[in-house]
N, C-alpha and C. Protein backbone atom coordinates (compact mmCIF):
# COMPACT_ATOMS: atom_id res chain seq x y z
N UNK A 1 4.41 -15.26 5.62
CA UNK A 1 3.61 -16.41 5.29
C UNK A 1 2.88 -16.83 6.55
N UNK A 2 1.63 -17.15 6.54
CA UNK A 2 0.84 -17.46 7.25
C UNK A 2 0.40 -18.87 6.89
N UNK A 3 0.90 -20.05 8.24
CA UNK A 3 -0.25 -21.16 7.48
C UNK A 3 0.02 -22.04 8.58
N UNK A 4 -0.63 -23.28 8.41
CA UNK A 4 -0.68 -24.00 9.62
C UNK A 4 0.39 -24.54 10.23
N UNK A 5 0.69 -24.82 11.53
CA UNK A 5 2.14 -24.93 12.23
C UNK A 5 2.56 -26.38 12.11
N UNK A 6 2.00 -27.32 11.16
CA UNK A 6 2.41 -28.57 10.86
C UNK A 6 2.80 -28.44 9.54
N UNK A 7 2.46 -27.20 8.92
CA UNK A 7 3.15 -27.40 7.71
C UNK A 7 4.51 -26.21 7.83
N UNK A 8 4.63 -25.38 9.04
CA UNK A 8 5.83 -24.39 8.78
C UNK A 8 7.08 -25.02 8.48
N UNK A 9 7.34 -26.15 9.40
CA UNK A 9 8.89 -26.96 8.95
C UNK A 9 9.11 -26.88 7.47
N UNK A 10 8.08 -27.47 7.03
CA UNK A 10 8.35 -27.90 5.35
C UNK A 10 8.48 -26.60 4.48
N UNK A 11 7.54 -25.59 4.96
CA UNK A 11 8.09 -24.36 4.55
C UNK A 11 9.05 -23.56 4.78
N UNK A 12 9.92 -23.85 6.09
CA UNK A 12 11.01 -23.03 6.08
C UNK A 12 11.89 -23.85 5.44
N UNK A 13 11.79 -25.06 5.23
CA UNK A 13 12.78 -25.72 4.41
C UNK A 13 13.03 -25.52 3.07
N UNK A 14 11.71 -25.65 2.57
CA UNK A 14 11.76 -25.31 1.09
C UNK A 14 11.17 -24.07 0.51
N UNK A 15 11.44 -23.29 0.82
CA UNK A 15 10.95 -21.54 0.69
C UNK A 15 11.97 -20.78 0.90
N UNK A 16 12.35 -19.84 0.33
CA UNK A 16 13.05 -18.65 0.51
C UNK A 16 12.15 -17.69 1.58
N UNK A 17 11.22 -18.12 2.10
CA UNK A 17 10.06 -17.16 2.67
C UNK A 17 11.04 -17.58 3.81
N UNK A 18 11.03 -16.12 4.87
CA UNK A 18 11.96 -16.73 6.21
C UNK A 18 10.80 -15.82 7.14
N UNK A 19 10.03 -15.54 6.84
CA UNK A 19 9.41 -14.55 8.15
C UNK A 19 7.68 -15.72 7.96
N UNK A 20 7.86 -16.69 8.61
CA UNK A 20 6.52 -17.31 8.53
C UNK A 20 5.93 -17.45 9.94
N UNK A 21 4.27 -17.36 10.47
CA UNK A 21 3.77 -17.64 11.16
C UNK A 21 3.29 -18.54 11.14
N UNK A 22 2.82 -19.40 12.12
CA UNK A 22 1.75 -20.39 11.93
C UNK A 22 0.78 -20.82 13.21
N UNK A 23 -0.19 -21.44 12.52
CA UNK A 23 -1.38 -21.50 13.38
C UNK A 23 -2.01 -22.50 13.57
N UNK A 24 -3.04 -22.92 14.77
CA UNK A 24 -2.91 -24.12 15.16
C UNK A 24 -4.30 -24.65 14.18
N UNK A 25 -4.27 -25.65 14.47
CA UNK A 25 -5.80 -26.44 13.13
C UNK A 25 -6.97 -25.67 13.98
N UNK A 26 -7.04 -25.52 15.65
CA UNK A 26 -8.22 -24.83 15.88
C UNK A 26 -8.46 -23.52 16.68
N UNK A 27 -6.71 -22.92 15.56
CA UNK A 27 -7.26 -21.47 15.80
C UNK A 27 -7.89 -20.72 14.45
N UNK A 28 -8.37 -19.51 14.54
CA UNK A 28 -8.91 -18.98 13.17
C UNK A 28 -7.92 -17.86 12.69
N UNK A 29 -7.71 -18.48 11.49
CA UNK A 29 -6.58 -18.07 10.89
C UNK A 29 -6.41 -16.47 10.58
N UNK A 30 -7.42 -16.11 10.41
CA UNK A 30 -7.95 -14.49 10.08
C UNK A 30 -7.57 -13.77 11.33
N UNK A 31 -7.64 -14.49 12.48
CA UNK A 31 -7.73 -13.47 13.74
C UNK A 31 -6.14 -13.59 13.57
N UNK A 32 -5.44 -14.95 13.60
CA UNK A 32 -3.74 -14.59 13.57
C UNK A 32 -3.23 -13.72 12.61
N UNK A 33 -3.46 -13.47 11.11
CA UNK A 33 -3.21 -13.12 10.07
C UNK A 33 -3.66 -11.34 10.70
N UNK A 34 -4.52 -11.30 10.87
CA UNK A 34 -5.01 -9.43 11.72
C UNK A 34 -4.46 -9.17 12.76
N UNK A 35 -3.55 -10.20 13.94
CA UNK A 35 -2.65 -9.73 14.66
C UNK A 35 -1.79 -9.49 14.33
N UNK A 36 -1.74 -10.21 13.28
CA UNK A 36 -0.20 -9.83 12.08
C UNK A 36 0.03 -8.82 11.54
N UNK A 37 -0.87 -8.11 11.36
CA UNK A 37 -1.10 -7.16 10.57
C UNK A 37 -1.03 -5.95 11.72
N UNK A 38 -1.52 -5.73 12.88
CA UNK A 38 -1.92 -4.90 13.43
C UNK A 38 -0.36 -4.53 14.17
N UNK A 39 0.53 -5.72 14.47
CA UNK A 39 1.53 -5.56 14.68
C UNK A 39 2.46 -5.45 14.11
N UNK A 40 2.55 -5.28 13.43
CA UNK A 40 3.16 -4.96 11.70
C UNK A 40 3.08 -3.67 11.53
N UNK A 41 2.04 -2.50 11.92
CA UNK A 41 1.90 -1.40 11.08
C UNK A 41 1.31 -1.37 10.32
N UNK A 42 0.40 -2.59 9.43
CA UNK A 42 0.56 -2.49 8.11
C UNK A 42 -1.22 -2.20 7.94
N UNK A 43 -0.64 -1.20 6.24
CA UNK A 43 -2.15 -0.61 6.10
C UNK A 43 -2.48 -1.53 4.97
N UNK A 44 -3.88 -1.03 4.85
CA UNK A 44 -4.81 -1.66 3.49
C UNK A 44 -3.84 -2.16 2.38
N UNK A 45 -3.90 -3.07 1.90
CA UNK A 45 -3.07 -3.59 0.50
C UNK A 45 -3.40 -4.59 0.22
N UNK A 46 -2.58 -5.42 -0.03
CA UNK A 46 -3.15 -7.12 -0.59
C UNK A 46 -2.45 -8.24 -0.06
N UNK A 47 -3.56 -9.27 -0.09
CA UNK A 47 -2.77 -10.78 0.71
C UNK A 47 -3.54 -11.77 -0.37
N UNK A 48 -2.12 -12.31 -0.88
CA UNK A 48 -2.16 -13.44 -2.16
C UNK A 48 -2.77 -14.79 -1.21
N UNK A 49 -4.14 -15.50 -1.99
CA UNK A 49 -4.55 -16.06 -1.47
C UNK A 49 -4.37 -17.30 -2.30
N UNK A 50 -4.44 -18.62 -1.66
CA UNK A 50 -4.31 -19.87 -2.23
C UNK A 50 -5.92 -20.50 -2.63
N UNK A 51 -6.56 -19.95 -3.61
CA UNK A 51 -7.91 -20.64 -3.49
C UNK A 51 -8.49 -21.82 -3.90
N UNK A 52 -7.06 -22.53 -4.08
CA UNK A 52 -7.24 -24.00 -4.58
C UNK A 52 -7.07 -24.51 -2.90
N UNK A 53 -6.30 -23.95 -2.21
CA UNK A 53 -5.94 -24.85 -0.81
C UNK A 53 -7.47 -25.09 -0.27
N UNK A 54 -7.19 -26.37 0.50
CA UNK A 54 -8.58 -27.51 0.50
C UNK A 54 -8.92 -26.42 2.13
N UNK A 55 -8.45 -25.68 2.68
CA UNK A 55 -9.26 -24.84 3.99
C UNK A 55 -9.32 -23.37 3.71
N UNK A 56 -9.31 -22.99 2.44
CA UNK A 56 -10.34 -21.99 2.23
C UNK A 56 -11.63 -22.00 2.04
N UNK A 57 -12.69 -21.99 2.92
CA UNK A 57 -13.60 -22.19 2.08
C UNK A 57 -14.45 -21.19 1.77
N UNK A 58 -15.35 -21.17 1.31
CA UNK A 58 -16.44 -20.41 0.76
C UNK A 58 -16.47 -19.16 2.07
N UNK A 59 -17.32 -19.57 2.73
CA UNK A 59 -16.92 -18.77 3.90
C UNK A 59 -15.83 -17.71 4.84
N UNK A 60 -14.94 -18.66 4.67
CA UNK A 60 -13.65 -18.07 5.44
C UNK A 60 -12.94 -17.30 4.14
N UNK A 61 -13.32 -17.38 2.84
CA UNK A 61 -13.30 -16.09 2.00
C UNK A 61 -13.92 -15.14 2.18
N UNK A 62 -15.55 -15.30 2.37
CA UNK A 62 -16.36 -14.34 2.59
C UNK A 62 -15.77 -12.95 3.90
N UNK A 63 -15.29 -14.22 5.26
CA UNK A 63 -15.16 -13.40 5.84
C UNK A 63 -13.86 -12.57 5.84
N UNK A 64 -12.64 -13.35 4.98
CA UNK A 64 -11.10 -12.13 4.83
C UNK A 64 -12.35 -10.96 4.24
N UNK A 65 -13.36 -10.88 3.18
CA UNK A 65 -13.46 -10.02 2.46
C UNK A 65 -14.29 -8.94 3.64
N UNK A 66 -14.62 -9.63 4.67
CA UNK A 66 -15.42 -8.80 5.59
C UNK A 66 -14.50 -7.57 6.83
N UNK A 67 -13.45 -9.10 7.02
CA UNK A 67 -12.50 -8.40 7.73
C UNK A 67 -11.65 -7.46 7.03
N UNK A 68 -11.32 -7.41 6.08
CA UNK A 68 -10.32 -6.84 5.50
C UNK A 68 -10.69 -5.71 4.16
N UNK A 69 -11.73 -5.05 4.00
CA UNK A 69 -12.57 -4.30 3.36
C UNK A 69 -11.96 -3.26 2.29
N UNK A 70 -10.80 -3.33 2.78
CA UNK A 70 -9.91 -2.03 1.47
C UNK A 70 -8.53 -3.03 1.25
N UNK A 71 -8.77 -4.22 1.21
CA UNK A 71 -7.90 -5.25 0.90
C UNK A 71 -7.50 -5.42 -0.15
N UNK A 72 -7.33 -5.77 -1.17
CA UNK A 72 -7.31 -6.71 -2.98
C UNK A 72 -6.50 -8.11 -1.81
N UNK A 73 -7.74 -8.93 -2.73
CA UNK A 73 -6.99 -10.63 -2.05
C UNK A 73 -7.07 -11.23 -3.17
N UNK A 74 -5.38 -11.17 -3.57
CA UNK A 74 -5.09 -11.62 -4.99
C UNK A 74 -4.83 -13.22 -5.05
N UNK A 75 -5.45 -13.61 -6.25
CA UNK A 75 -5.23 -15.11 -6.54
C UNK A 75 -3.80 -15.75 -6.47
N UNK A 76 -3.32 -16.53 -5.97
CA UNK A 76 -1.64 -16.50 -6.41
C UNK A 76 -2.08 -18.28 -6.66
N UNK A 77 -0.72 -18.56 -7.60
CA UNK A 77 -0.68 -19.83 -8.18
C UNK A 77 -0.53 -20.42 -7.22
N UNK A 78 -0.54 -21.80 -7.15
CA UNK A 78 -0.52 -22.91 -6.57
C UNK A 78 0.95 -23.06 -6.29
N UNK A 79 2.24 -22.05 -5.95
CA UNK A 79 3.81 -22.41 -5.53
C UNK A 79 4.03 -23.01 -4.84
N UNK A 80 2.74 -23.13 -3.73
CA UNK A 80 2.88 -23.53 -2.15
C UNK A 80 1.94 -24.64 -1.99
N UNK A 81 2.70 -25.46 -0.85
CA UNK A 81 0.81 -26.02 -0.29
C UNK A 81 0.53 -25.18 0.68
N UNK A 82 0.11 -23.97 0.73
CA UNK A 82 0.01 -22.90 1.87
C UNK A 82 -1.19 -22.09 1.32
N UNK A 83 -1.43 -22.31 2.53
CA UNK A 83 -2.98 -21.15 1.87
C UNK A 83 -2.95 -19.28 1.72
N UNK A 84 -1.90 -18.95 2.51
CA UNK A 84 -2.36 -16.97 2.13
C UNK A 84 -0.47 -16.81 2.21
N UNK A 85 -0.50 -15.70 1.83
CA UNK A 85 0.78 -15.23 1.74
C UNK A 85 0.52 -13.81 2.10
N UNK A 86 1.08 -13.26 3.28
CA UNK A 86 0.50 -11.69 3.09
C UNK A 86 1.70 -10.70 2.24
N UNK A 87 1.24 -9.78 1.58
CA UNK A 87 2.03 -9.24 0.75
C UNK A 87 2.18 -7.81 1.41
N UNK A 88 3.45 -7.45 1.44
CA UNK A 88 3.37 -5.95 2.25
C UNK A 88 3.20 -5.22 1.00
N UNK A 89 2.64 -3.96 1.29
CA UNK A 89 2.52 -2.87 0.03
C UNK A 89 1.30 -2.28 0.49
């Protein structure tokens, strides 16, 4: 789980998710989420996105879809107040 570091408390509290990062309000979330990734190993697959959360926007969709080009960035319900979830696979 990837999401901002004022909301990780509340998510390790109430989540079964135990491997979460988080990021500051003025870093860009894409560049942490691709260090994540790069250190990870991890290849092309999918990261469940929150597209109701109020800091996705138009844009910073555009650009996961730029950065991340053999991606699927799947819709996921509203479980969280968290905006991306990366999914290994």
């Amino acid at each position: 789980m990837i999401l901002r570091t004022v909301d990780a408390g509340t998510c390790e509290e109430n989540s079964w998710i135990s491997d979460i990062v988080g990021f500051q309000d003025w870093d860009d979330p894409i560049e942490v989420a691709m260090t994540q990734i790069k250190a990870r190993n991890w290849k092309p697959g999918r990261i469940g996105v929150d597209k109701n959360s109020y800091s996705l926007t138009v844009q910073r969709y555009s650009a996961w879809q730029i950065a991340l080009p053999k991606t699927d960035l799947l819709t996921i319900q509203r479980c969280t107040a968290w905006s991306m979830i990366l999914l290994a696979g």
